[in-house]
PDB file of N, CA and C in Angstrom:
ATOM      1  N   UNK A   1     112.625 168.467 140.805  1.00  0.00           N
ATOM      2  CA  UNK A   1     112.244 169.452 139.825  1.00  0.00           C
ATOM      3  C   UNK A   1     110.745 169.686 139.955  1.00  0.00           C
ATOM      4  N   UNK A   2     110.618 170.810 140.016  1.00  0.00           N
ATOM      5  CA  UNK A   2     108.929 171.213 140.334  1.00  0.00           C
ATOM      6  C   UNK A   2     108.087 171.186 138.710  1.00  0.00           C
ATOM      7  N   UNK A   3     106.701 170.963 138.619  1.00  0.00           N
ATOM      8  CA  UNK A   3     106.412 171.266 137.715  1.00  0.00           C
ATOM      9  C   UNK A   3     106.746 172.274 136.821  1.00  0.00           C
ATOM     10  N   UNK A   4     106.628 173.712 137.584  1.00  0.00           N
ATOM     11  CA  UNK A   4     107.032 174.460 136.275  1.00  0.00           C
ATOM     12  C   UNK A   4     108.568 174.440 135.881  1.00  0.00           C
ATOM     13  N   UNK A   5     109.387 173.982 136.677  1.00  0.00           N
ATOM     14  CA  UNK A   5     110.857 173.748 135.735  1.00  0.00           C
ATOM     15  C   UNK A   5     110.684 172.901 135.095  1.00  0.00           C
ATOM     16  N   UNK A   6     109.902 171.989 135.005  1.00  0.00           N
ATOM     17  CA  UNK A   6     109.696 171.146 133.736  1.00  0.00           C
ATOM     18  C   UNK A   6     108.803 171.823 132.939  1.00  0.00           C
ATOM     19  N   UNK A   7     108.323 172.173 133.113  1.00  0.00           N
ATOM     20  CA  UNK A   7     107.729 172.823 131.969  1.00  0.00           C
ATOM     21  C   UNK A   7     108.471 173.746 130.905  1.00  0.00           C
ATOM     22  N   UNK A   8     109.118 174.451 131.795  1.00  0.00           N
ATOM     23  CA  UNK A   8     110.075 175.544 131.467  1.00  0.00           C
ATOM     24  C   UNK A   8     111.229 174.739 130.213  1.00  0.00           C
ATOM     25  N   UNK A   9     111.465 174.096 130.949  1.00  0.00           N
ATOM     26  CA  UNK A   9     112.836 172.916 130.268  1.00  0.00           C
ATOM     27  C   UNK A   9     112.262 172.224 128.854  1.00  0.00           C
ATOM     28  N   UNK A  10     111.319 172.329 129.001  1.00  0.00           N
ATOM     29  CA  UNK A  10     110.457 171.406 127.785  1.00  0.00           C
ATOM     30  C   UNK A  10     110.000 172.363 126.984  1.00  0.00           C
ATOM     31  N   UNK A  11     109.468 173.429 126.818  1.00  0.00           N
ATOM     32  CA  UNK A  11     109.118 174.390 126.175  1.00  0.00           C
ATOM     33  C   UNK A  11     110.920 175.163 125.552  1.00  0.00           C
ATOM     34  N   UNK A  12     111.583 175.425 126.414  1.00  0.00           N
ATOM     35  CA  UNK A  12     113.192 175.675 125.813  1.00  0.00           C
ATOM     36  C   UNK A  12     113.756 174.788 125.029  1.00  0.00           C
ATOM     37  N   UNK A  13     113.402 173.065 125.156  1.00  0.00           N
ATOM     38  CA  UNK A  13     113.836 172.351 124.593  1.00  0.00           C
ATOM     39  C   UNK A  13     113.457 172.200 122.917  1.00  0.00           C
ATOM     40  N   UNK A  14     112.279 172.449 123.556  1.00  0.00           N
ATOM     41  CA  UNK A  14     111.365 172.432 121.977  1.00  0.00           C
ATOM     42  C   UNK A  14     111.933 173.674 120.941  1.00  0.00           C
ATOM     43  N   UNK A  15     111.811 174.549 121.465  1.00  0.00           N
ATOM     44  CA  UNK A  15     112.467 175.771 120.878  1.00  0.00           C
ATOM     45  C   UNK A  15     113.395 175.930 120.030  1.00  0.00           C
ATOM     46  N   UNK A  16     114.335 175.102 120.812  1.00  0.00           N
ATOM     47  CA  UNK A  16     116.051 175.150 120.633  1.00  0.00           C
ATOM     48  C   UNK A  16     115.827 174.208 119.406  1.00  0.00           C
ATOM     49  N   UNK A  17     115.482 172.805 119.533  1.00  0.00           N
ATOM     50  CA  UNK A  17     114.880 172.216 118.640  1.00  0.00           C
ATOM     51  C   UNK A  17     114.260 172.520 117.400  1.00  0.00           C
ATOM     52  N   UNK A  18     113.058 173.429 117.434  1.00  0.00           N
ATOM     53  CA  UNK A  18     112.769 174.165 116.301  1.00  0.00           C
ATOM     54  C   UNK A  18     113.911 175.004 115.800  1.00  0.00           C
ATOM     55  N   UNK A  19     114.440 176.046 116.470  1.00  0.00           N
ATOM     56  CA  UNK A  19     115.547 176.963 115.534  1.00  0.00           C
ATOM     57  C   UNK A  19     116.456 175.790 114.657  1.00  0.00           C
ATOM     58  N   UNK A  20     117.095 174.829 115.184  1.00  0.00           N
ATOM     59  CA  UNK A  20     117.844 173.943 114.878  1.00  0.00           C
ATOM     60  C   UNK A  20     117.310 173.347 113.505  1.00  0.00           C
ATOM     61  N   UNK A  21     115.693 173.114 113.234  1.00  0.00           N
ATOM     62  CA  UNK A  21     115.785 172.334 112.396  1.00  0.00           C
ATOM     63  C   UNK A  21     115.063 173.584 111.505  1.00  0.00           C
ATOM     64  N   UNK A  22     114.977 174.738 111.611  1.00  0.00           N
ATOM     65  CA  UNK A  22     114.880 176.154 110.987  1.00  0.00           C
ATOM     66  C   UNK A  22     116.173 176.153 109.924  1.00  0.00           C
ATOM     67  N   UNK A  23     117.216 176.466 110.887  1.00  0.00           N
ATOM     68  CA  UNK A  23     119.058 175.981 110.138  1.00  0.00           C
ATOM     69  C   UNK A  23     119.201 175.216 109.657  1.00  0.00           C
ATOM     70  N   UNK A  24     118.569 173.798 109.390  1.00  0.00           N
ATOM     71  CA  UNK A  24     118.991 172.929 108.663  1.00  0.00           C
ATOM     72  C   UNK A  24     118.312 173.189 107.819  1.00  0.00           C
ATOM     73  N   UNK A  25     116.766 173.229 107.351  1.00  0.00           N
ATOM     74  CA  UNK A  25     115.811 173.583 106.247  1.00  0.00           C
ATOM     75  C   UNK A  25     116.542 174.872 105.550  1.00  0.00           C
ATOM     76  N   UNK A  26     116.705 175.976 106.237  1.00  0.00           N
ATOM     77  CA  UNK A  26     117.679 177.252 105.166  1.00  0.00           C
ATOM     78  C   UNK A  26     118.461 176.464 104.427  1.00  0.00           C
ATOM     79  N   UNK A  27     119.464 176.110 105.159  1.00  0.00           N
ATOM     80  CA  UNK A  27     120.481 175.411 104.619  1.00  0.00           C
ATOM     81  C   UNK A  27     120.207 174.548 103.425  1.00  0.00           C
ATOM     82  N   UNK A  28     119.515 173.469 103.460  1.00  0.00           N
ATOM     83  CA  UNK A  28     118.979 172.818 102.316  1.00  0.00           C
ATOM     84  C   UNK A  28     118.059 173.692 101.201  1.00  0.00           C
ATOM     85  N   UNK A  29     117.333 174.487 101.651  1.00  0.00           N
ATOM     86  CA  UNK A  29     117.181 175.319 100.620  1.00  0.00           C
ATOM     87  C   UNK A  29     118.222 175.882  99.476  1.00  0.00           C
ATOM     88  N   UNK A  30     119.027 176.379 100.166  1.00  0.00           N
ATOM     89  CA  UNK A  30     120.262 176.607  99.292  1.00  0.00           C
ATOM     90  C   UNK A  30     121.112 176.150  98.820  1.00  0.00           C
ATOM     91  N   UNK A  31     120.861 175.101  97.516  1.00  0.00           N
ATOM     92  CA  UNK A  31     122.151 174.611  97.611  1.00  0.00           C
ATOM     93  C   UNK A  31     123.212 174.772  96.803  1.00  0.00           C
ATOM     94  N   UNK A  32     123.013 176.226  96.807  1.00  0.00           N
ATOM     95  CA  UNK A  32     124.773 176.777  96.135  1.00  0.00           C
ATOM     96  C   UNK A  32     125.916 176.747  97.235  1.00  0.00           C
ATOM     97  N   UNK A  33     127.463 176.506  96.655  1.00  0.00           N
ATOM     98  CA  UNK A  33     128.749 175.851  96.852  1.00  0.00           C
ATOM     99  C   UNK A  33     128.738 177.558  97.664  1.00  0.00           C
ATOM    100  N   UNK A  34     129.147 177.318  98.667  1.00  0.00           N
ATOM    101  CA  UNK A  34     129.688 178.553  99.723  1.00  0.00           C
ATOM    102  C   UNK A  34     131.406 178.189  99.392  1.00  0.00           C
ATOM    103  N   UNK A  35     131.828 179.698  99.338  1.00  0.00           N
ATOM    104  CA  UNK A  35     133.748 179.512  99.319  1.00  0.00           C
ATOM    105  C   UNK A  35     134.233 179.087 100.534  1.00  0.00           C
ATOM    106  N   UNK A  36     133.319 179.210 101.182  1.00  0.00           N
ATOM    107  CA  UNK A  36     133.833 179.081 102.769  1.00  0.00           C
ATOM    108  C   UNK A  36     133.560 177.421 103.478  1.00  0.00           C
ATOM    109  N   UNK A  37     133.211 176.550 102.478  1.00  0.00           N
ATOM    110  CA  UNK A  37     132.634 174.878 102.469  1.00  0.00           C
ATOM    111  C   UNK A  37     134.017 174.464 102.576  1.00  0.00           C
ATOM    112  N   UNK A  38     133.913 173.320 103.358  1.00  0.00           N
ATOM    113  CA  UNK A  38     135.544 172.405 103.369  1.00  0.00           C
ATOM    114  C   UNK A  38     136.079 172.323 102.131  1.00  0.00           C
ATOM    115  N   UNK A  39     134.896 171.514 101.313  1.00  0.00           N
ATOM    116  CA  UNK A  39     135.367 170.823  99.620  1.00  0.00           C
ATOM    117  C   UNK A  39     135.550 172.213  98.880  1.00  0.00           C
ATOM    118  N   UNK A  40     134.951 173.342  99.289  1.00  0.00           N
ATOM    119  CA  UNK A  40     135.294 174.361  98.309  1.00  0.00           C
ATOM    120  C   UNK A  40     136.665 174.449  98.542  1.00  0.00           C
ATOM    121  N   UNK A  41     136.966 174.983  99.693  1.00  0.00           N
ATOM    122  CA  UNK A  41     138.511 175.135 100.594  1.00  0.00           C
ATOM    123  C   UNK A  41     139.127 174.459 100.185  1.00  0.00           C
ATOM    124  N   UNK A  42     139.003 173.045 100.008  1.00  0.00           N
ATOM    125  CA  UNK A  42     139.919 171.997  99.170  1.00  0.00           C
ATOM    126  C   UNK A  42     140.431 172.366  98.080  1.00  0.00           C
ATOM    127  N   UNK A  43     139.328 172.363  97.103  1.00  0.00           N
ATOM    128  CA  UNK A  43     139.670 172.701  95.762  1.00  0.00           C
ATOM    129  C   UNK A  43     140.039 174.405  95.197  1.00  0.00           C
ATOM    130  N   UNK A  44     140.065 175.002  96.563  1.00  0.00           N
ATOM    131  CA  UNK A  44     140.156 176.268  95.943  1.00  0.00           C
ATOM    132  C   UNK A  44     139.294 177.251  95.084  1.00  0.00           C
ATOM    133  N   UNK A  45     137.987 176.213  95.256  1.00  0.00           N
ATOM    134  CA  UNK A  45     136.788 177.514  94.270  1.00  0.00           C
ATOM    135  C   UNK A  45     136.558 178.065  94.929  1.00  0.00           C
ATOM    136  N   UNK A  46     136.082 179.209  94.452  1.00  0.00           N
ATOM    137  CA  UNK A  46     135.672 180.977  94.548  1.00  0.00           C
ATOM    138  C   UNK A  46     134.029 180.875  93.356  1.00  0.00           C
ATOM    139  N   UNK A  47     133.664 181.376  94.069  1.00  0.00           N
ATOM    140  CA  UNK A  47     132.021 181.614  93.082  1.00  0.00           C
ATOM    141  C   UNK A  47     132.288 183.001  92.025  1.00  0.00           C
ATOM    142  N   UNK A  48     133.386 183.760  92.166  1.00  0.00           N
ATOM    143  CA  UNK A  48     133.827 184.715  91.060  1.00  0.00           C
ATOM    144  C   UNK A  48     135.133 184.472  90.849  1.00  0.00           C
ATOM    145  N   UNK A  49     135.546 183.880  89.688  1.00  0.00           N
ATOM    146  CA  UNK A  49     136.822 183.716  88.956  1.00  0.00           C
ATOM    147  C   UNK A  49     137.358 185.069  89.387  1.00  0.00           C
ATOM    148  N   UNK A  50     137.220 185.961  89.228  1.00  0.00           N
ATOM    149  CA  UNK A  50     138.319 187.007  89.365  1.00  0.00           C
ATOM    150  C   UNK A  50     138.877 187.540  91.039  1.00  0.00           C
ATOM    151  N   UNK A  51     137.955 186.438  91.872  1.00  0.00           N
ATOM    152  CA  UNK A  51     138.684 186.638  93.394  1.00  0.00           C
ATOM    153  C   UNK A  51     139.562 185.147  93.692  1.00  0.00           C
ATOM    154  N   UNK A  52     140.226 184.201  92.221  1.00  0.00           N
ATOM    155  CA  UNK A  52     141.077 183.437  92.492  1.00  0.00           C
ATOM    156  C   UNK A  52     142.270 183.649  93.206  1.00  0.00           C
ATOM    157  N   UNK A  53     143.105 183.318  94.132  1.00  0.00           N
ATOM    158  CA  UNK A  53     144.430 183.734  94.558  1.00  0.00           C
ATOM    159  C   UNK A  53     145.650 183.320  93.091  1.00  0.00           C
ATOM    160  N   UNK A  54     146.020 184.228  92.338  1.00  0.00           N
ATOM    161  CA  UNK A  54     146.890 184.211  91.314  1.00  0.00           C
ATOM    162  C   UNK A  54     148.249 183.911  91.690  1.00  0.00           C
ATOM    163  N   UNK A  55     148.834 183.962  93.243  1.00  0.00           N
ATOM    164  CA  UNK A  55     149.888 183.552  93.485  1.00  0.00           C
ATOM    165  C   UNK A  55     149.705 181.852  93.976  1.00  0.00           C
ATOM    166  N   UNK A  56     148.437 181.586  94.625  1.00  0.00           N
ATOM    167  CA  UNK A  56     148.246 180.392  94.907  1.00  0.00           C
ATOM    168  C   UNK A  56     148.180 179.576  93.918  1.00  0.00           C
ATOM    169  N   UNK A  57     147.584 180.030  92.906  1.00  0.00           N
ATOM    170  CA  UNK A  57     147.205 178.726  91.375  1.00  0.00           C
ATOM    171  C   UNK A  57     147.473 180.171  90.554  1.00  0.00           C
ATOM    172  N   UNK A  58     148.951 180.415  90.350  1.00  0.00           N
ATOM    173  CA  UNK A  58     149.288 180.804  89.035  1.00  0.00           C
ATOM    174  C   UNK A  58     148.833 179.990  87.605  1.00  0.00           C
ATOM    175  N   UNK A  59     148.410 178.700  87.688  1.00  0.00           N
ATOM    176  CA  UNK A  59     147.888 178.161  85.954  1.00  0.00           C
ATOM    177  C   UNK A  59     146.410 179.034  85.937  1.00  0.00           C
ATOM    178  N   UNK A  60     146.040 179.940  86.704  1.00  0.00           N
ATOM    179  CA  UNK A  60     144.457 180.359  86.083  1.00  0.00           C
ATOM    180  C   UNK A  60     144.387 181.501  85.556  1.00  0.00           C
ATOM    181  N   UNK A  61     143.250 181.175  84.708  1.00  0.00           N
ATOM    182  CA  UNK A  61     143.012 182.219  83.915  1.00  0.00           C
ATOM    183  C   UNK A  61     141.667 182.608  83.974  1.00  0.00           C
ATOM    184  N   UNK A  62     141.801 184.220  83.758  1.00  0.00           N
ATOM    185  CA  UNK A  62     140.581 184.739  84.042  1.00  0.00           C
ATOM    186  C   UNK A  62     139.324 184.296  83.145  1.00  0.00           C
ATOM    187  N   UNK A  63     139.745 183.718  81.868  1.00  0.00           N
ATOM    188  CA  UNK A  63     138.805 182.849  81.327  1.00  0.00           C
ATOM    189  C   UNK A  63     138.226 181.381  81.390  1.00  0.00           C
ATOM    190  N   UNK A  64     138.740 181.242  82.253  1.00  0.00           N
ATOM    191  CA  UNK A  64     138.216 180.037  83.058  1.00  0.00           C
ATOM    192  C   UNK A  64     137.215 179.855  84.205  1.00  0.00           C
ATOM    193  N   UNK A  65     136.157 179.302  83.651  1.00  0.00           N
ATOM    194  CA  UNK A  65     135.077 179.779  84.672  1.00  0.00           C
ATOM    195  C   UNK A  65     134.248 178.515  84.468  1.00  0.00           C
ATOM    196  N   UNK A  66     133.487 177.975  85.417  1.00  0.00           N
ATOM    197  CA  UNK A  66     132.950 176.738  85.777  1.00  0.00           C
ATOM    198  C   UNK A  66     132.131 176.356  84.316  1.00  0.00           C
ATOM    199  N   UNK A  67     131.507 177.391  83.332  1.00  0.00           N
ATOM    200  CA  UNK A  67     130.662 177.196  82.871  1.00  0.00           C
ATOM    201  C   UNK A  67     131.114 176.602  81.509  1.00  0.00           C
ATOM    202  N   UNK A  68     132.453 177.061  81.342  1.00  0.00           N
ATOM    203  CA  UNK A  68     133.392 176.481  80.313  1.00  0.00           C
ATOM    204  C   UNK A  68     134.533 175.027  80.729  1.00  0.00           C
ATOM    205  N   UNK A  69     134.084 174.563  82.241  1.00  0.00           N
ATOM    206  CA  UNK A  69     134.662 173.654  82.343  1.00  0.00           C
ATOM    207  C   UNK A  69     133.621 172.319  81.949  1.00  0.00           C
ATOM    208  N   UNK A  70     134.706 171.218  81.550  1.00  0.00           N
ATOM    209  CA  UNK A  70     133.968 169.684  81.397  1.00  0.00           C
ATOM    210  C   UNK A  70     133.378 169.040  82.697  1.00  0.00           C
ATOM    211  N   UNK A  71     133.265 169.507  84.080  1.00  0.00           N
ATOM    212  CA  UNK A  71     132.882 169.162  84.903  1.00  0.00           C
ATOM    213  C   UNK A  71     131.096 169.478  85.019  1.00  0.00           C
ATOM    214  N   UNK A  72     131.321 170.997  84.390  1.00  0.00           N
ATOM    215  CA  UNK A  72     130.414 171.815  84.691  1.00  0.00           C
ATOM    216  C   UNK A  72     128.729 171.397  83.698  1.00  0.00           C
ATOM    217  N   UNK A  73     127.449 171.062  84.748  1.00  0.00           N
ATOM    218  CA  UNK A  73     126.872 170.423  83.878  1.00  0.00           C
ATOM    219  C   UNK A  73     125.075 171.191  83.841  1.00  0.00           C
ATOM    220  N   UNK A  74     125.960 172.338  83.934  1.00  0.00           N
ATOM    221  CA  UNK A  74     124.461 173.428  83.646  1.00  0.00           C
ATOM    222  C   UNK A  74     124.646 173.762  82.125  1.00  0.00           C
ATOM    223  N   UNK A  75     122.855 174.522  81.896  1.00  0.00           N
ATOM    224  CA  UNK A  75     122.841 174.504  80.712  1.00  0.00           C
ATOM    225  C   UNK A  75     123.403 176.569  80.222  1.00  0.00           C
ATOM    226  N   UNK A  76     123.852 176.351  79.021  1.00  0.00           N
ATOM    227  CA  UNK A  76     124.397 177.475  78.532  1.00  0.00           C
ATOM    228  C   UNK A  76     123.323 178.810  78.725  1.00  0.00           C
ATOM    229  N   UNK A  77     124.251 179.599  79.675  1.00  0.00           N
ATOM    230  CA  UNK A  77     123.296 180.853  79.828  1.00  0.00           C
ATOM    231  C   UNK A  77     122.782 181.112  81.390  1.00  0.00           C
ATOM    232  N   UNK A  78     123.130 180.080  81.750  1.00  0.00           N
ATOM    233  CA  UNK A  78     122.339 179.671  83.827  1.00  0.00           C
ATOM    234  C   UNK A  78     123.304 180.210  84.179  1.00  0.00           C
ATOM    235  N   UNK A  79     122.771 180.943  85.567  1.00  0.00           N
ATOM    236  CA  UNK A  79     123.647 181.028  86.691  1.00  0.00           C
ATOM    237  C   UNK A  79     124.673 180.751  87.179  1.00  0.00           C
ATOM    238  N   UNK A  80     124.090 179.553  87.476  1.00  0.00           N
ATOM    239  CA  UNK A  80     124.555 178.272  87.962  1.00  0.00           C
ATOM    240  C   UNK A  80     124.197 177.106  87.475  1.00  0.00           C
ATOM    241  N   UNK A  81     125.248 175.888  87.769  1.00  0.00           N
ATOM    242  CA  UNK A  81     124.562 174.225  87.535  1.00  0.00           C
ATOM    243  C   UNK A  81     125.287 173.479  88.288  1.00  0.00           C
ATOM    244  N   UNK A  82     125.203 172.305  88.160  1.00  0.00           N
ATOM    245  CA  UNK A  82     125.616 171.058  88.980  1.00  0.00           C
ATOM    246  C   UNK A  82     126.957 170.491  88.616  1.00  0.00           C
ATOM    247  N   UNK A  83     127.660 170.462  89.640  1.00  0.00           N
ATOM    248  CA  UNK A  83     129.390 169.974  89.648  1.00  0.00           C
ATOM    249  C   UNK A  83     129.272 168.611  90.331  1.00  0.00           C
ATOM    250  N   UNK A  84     129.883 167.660  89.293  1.00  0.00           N
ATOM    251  CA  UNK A  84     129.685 166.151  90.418  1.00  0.00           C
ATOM    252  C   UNK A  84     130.766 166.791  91.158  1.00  0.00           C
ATOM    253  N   UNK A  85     131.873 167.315  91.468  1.00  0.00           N
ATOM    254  CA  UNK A  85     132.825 167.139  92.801  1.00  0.00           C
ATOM    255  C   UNK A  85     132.119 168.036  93.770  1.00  0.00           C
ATOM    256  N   UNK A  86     130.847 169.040  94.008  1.00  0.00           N
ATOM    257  CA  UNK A  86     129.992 169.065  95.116  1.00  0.00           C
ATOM    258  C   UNK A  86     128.728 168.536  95.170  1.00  0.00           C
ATOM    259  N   UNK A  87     128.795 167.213  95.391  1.00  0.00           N
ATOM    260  CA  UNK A  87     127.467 166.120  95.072  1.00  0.00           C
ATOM    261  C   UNK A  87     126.009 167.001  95.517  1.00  0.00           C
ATOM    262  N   UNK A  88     125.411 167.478  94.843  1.00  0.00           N
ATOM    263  CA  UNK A  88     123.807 167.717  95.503  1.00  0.00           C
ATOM    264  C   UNK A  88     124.041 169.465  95.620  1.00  0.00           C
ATOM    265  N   UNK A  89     125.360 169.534  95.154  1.00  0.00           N
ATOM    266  CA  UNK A  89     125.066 171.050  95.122  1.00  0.00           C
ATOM    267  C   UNK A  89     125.230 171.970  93.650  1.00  0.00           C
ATOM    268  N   UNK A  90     125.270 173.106  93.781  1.00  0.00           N
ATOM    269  CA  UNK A  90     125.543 173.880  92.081  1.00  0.00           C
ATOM    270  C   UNK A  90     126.423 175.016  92.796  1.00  0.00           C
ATOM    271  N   UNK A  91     127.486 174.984  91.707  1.00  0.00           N
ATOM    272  CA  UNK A  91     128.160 176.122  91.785  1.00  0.00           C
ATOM    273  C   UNK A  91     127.607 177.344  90.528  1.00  0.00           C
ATOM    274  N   UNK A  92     128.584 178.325  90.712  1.00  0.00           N
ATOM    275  CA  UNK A  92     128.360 179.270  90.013  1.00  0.00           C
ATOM    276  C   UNK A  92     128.611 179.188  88.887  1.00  0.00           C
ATOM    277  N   UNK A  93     128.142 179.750  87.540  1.00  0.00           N
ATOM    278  CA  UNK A  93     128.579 179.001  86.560  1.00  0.00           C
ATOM    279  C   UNK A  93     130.155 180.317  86.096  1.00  0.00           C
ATOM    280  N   UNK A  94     130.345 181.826  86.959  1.00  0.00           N
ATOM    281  CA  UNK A  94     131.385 182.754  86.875  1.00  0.00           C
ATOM    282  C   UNK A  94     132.318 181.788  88.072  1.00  0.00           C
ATOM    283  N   UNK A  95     131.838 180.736  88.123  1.00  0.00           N
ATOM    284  CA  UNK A  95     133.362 180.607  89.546  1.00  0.00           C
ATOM    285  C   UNK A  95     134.110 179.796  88.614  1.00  0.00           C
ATOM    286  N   UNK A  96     135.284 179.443  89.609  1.00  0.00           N
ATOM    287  CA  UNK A  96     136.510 178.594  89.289  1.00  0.00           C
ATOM    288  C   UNK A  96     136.873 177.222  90.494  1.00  0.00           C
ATOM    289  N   UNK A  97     137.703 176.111  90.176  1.00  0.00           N
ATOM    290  CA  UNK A  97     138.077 175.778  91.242  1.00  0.00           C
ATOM    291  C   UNK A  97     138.975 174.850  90.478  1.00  0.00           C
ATOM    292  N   UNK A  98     139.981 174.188  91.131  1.00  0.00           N
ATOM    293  CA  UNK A  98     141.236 174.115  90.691  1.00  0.00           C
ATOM    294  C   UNK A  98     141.457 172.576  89.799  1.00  0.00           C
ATOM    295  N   UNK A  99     140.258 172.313  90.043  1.00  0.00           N
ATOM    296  CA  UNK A  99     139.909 170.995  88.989  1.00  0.00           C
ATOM    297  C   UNK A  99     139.371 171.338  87.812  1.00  0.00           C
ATOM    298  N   UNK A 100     139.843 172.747  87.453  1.00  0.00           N
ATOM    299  CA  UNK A 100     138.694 172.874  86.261  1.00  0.00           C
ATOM    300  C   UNK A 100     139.683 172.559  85.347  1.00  0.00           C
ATOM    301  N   UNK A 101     138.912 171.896  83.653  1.00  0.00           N
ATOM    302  CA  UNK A 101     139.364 171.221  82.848  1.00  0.00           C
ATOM    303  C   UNK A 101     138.532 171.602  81.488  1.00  0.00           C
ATOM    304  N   UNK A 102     139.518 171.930  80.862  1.00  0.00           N
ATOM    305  CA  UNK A 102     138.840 172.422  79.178  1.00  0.00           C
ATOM    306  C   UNK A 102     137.529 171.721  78.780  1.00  0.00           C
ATOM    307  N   UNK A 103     136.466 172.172  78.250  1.00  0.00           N
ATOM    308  CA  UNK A 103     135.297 171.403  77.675  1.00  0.00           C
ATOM    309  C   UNK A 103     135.966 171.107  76.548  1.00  0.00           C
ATOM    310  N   UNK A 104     135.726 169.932  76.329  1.00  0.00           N
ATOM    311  CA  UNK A 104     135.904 169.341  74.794  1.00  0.00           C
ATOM    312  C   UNK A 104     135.349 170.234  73.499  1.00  0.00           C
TER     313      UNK A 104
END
Protein backbone atom coordinates (compact mmCIF):
# COMPACT_ATOMS: atom_id res chain seq x y z
CA UNK A 1 0.00 0.00 0.00
CA UNK A 2 1.57 3.29 -1.05
CA UNK A 3 1.38 6.22 1.08
CA UNK A 4 -1.38 7.93 -0.39
CA UNK A 5 -3.75 4.80 -0.17
CA UNK A 6 -3.16 5.09 3.25
CA UNK A 7 -3.86 8.12 3.54
CA UNK A 8 -6.85 7.90 1.50
CA UNK A 9 -8.14 4.85 3.73
CA UNK A 10 -7.61 6.82 6.89
CA UNK A 11 -9.19 9.99 6.02
CA UNK A 12 -12.49 7.64 4.63
CA UNK A 13 -12.18 5.88 7.75
CA UNK A 14 -12.41 8.79 9.85
CA UNK A 15 -15.30 10.07 7.96
CA UNK A 16 -17.37 7.07 7.97
CA UNK A 17 -16.63 7.19 11.62
CA UNK A 18 -17.74 10.69 12.12
CA UNK A 19 -21.20 10.27 10.12
CA UNK A 20 -21.67 7.18 12.36
CA UNK A 21 -21.30 8.85 15.53
CA UNK A 22 -23.38 12.04 13.85
CA UNK A 23 -26.41 9.04 13.82
CA UNK A 24 -25.95 8.05 17.04
CA UNK A 25 -25.87 11.74 18.71
CA UNK A 26 -29.37 12.59 16.44
CA UNK A 27 -30.61 9.67 17.67
CA UNK A 28 -30.02 10.34 21.34
CA UNK A 29 -31.15 13.65 20.96
CA UNK A 30 -34.48 12.42 20.38
CA UNK A 31 -35.83 10.55 22.62
CA UNK A 32 -39.37 10.19 21.58
CA UNK A 33 -40.92 6.37 21.10
CA UNK A 34 -40.84 5.99 17.06
CA UNK A 35 -44.02 3.50 15.94
CA UNK A 36 -41.64 1.94 13.95
CA UNK A 37 -39.21 0.80 17.41
CA UNK A 38 -39.29 -3.06 18.11
CA UNK A 39 -40.90 -2.36 21.78
CA UNK A 40 -43.30 0.01 20.09
CA UNK A 41 -44.13 -2.91 17.46
CA UNK A 42 -44.51 -5.10 20.45
CA UNK A 43 -46.89 -3.29 22.25
CA UNK A 44 -48.68 -1.89 19.45
CA UNK A 45 -48.26 1.98 20.23
CA UNK A 46 -48.96 4.53 17.72
CA UNK A 47 -47.97 8.22 18.85
CA UNK A 48 -51.79 9.17 17.63
CA UNK A 49 -54.54 7.12 19.25
CA UNK A 50 -56.67 7.51 16.33
CA UNK A 51 -54.11 5.56 13.85
CA UNK A 52 -54.71 2.38 16.37
CA UNK A 53 -55.56 -0.81 14.21
CA UNK A 54 -59.38 -1.27 15.60
CA UNK A 55 -59.51 -4.73 14.12
CA UNK A 56 -56.16 -5.62 15.76
CA UNK A 57 -57.07 -4.38 19.49
CA UNK A 58 -60.80 -4.05 19.18
CA UNK A 59 -60.75 -3.20 23.39
CA UNK A 60 -59.56 0.54 22.29
CA UNK A 61 -60.92 3.41 22.63
CA UNK A 62 -60.49 6.55 21.13
CA UNK A 63 -60.32 7.94 24.61
CA UNK A 64 -57.56 6.31 25.61
CA UNK A 65 -54.48 8.00 25.26
CA UNK A 66 -51.09 7.66 27.10
CA UNK A 67 -51.78 10.74 29.09
CA UNK A 68 -54.80 9.20 30.84
CA UNK A 69 -52.98 6.01 31.33
CA UNK A 70 -51.38 4.84 34.96
CA UNK A 71 -48.20 4.11 33.20
CA UNK A 72 -48.02 7.47 31.83
CA UNK A 73 -45.76 9.79 33.99
CA UNK A 74 -45.79 13.29 32.37
CA UNK A 75 -47.19 16.18 33.82
CA UNK A 76 -50.90 17.32 32.84
CA UNK A 77 -50.91 19.44 29.71
CA UNK A 78 -47.19 18.09 28.07
CA UNK A 79 -46.74 16.73 24.96
CA UNK A 80 -45.22 14.14 25.96
CA UNK A 81 -43.68 12.19 29.19
CA UNK A 82 -41.96 9.21 30.35
CA UNK A 83 -43.35 5.49 30.05
CA UNK A 84 -41.30 3.00 32.27
CA UNK A 85 -42.12 0.21 29.43
CA UNK A 86 -39.75 2.54 26.97
CA UNK A 87 -36.91 2.98 29.58
CA UNK A 88 -35.11 6.48 28.75
CA UNK A 89 -37.63 7.37 26.37
CA UNK A 90 -41.17 9.59 26.25
CA UNK A 91 -43.97 8.83 24.37
CA UNK A 92 -46.67 10.96 23.22
CA UNK A 93 -48.93 11.92 25.68
CA UNK A 94 -52.13 11.58 22.26
CA UNK A 95 -50.63 7.96 21.71
CA UNK A 96 -51.82 4.58 22.80
CA UNK A 97 -50.24 1.20 23.29
CA UNK A 98 -51.78 -1.90 24.32
CA UNK A 99 -50.67 -1.87 27.95
CA UNK A 100 -52.55 1.05 28.60
CA UNK A 101 -54.43 0.93 31.96
CA UNK A 102 -57.04 3.31 33.62
CA UNK A 103 -55.39 6.07 35.96
CA UNK A 104 -56.70 5.59 39.27
Amino acid sequence: MTTSNRRVFFMQALATGSLAMAALQARAADPTVQDTEAQAVALGYKGDTTKVDAKKYPKHEAAQVCSNCALYQGKAGDAQGVCPLFAGKQVAAKGWCSAWAKKA
